[in-house]
Protein backbone atom coordinates (compact mmCIF):
# COMPACT_ATOMS: atom_id res chain seq x y z
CA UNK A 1 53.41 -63.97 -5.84
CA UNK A 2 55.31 -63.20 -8.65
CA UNK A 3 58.10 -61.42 -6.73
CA UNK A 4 57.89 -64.33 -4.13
CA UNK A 5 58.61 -66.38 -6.80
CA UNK A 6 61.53 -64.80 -8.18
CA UNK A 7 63.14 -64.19 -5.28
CA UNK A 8 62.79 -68.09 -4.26
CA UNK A 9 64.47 -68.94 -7.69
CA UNK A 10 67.62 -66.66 -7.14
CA UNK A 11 68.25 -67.10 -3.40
CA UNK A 12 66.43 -70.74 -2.74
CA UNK A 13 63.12 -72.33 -2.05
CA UNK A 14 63.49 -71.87 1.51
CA UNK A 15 63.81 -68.28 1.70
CA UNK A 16 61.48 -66.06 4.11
CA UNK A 17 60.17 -63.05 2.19
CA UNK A 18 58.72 -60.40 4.38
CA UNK A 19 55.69 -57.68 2.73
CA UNK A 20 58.39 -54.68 3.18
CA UNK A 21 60.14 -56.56 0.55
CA UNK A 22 57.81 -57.14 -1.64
CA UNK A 23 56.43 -53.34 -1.11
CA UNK A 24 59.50 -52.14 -1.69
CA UNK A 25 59.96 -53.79 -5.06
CA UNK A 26 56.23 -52.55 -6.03
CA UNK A 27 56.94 -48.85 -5.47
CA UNK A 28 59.50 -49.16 -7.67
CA UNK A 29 57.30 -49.83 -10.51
CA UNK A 30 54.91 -47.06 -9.33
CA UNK A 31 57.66 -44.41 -9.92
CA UNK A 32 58.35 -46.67 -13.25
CA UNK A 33 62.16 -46.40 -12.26
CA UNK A 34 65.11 -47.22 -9.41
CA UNK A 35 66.64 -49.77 -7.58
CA UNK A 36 66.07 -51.32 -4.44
CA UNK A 37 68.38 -53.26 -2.35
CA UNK A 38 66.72 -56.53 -1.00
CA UNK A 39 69.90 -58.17 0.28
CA UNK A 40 73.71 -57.49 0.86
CA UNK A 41 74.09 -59.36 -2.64
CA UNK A 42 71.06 -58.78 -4.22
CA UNK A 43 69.10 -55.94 -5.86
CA UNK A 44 66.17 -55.50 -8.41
CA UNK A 45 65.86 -52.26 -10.74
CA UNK A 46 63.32 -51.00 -13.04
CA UNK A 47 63.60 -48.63 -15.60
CA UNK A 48 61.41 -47.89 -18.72
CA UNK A 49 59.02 -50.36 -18.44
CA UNK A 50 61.56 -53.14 -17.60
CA UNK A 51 62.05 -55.00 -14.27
CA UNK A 52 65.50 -57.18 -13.32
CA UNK A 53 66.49 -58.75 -10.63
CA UNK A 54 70.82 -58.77 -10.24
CA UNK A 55 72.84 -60.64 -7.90
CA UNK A 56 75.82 -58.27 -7.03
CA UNK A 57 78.89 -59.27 -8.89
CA UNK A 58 82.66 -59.07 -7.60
CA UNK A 59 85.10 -57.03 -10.17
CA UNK A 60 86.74 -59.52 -12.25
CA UNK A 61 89.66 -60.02 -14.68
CA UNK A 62 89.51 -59.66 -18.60
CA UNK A 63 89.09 -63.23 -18.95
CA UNK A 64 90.36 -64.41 -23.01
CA UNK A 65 87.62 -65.79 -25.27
CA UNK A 66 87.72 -69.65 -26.61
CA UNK A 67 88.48 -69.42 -29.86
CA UNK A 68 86.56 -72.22 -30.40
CA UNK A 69 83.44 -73.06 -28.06
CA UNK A 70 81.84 -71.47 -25.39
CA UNK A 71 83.46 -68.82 -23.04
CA UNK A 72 81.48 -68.59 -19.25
CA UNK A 73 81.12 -64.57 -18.17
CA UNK A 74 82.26 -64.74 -14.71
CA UNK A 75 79.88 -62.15 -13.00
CA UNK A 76 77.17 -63.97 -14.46
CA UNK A 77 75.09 -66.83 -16.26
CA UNK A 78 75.90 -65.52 -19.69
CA UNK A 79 78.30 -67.46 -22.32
CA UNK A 80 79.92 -65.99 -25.64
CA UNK A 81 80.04 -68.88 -28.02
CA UNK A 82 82.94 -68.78 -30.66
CA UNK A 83 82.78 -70.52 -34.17
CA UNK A 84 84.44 -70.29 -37.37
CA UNK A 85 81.59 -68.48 -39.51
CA UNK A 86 80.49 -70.13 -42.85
CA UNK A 87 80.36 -68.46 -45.70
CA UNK A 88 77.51 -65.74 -46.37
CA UNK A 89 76.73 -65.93 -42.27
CA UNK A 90 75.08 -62.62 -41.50
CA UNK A 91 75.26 -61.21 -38.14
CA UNK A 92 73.17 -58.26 -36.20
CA UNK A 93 76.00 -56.76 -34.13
CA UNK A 94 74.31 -56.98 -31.07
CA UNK A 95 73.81 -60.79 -30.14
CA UNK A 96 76.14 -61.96 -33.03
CA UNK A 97 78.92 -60.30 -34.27
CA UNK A 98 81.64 -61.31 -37.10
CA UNK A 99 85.32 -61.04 -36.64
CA UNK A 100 87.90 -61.26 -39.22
CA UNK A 101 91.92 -62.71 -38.07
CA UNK A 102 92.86 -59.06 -39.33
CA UNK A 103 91.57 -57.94 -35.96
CA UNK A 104 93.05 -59.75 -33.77
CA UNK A 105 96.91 -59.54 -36.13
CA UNK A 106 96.09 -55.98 -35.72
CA UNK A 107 94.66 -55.43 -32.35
CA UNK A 108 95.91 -58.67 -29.91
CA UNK A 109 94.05 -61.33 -28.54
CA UNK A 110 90.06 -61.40 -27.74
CA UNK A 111 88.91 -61.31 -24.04
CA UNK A 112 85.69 -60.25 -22.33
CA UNK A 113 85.58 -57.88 -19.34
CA UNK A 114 83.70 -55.34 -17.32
CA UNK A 115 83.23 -51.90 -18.70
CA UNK A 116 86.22 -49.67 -17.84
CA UNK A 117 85.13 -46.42 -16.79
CA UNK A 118 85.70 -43.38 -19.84
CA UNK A 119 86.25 -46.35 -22.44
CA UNK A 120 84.98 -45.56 -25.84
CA UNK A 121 84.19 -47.35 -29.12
CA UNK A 122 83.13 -46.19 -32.37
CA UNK A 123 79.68 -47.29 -32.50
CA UNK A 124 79.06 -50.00 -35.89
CA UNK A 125 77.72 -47.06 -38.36
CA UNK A 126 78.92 -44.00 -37.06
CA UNK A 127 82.48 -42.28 -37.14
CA UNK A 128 82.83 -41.03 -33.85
CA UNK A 129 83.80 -42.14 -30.45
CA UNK A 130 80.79 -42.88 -27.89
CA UNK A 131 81.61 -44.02 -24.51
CA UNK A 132 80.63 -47.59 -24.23
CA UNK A 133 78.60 -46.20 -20.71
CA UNK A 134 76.44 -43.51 -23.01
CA UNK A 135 75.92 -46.55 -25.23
CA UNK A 136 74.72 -48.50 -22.40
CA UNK A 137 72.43 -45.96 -21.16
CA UNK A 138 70.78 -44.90 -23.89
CA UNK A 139 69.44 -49.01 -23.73
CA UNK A 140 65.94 -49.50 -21.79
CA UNK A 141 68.47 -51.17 -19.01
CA UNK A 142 67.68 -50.69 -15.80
CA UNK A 143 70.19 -48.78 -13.86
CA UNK A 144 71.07 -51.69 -11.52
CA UNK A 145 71.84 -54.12 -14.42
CA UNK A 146 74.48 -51.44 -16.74
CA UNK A 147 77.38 -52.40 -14.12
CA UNK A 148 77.34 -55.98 -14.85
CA UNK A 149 77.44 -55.55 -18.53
CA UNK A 150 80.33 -57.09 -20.86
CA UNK A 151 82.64 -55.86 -23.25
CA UNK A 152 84.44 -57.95 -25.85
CA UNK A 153 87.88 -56.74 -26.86
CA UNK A 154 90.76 -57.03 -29.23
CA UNK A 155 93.82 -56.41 -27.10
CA UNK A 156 92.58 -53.39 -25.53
CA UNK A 157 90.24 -51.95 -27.97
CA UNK A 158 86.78 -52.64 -27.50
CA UNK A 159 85.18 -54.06 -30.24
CA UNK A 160 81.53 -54.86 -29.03
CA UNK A 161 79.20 -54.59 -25.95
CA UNK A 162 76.93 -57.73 -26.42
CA UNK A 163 73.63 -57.18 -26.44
CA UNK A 164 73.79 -54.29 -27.43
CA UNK A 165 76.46 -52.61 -29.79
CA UNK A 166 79.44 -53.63 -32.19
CA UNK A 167 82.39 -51.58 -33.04
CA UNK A 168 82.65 -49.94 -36.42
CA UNK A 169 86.96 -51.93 -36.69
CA UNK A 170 84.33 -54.98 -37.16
CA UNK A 171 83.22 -53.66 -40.51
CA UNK A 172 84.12 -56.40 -43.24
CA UNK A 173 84.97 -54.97 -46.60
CA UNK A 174 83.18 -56.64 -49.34
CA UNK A 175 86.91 -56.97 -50.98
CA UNK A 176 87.82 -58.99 -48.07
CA UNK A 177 85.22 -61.14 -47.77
CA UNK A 178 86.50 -65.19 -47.69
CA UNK A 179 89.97 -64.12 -47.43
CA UNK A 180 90.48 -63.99 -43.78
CA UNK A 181 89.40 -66.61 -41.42
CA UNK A 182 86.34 -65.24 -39.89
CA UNK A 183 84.23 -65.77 -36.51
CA UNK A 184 81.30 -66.12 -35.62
CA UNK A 185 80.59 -64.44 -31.54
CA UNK A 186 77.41 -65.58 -30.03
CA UNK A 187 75.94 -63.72 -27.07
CA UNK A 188 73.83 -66.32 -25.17
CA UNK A 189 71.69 -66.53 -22.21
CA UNK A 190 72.15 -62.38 -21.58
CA UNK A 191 69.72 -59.82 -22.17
CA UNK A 192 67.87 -59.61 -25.21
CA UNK A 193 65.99 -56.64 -27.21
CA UNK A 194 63.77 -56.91 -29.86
């Protein structure tokens, strides 16, 4: 019932789901991973103990982030919200991530994309390169759901995958602190880990 259900929400009420479908979607969770198409535009995944359900997204353009407000990812529900941070806001550099003007005077404006494949980041913490797709799949993502995941850039340096990693070029030294005009990013309505 519960994959009746969920398939109702995403495709409509009316929607006639057969028991291959349904079976289908079960053995995946047997095997405790995969992917299974169900339609030409939508497929469910499960990996480590995790189950999602992903309409099939077209390739889009880097589209720029409001500065201020709330920025729409096209191949999906999710929003980045943008505001000017207050002083002593903390952020956890996977759903919320700070950004000091230096970046952007250094780097170019902020936009939010697809991943690009063999583009790399220096991981928040560490001092060398990881490709944002190693990042990705060392996550308890299922397989189906790493395509559709965004990346937040400066120019054309990535500076954070939401939900899941920042860039190490966010690092604010304590020096600089309530000199630059910082903001606040906001990864809403995406995937969460705890």
């Amino acid at each position: 019932r519960i994959i009746r259900h969920c398939l109702e929400i995403l495709e409509g009420g009316g929607r006639d789901t057969d028991m291959d479908e349904v079976e289908n979607i079960l053995s995946l969770f047997s095997r405790d991973h995969g992917s299974a198409d169900i339609t030409s535009s939508l497929q469910c995944g499960v990996g480590r103990d995790t189950a999602a359900f992903i309409r099939r997204s077209e390739p889009y353009e880097p589209v720029p982030l409001k500065l201020s407000g709330e920025t729409v990812i096209p191949a999906g529900s999710e929003r980045i919200v943008a505001e000017k941070a207050r002083n002593n806001t903390k952020a956890d550099g996977r759903m919320t991530v700070l950004v000091s003007s230096g970046i952007t005077l250094k780097y170019g404006g902020i936009s939010v994309g697809q991943v690009k494949r063999g583009e790399s980041m220096v991981p928040f913490g560490m001092r060398e390169e990881v490709k944002i797709s190693d990042l990705i799949s060392a996550s308890p993502l299922p397989k189906v759901m790493r395509r559709t995941m965004p990346v937040v850039r400066a120019g054309a340096m990535p500076i954070w995958v939401p939900g899941i990693r920042s860039s190490e070029c966010l690092r604010i030294p304590g020096s600089e602190m309530g000199t630059d005009e910082v903001l606040l990013l906001t990864y809403k309505d995406g995937i969460r880990w705890y």
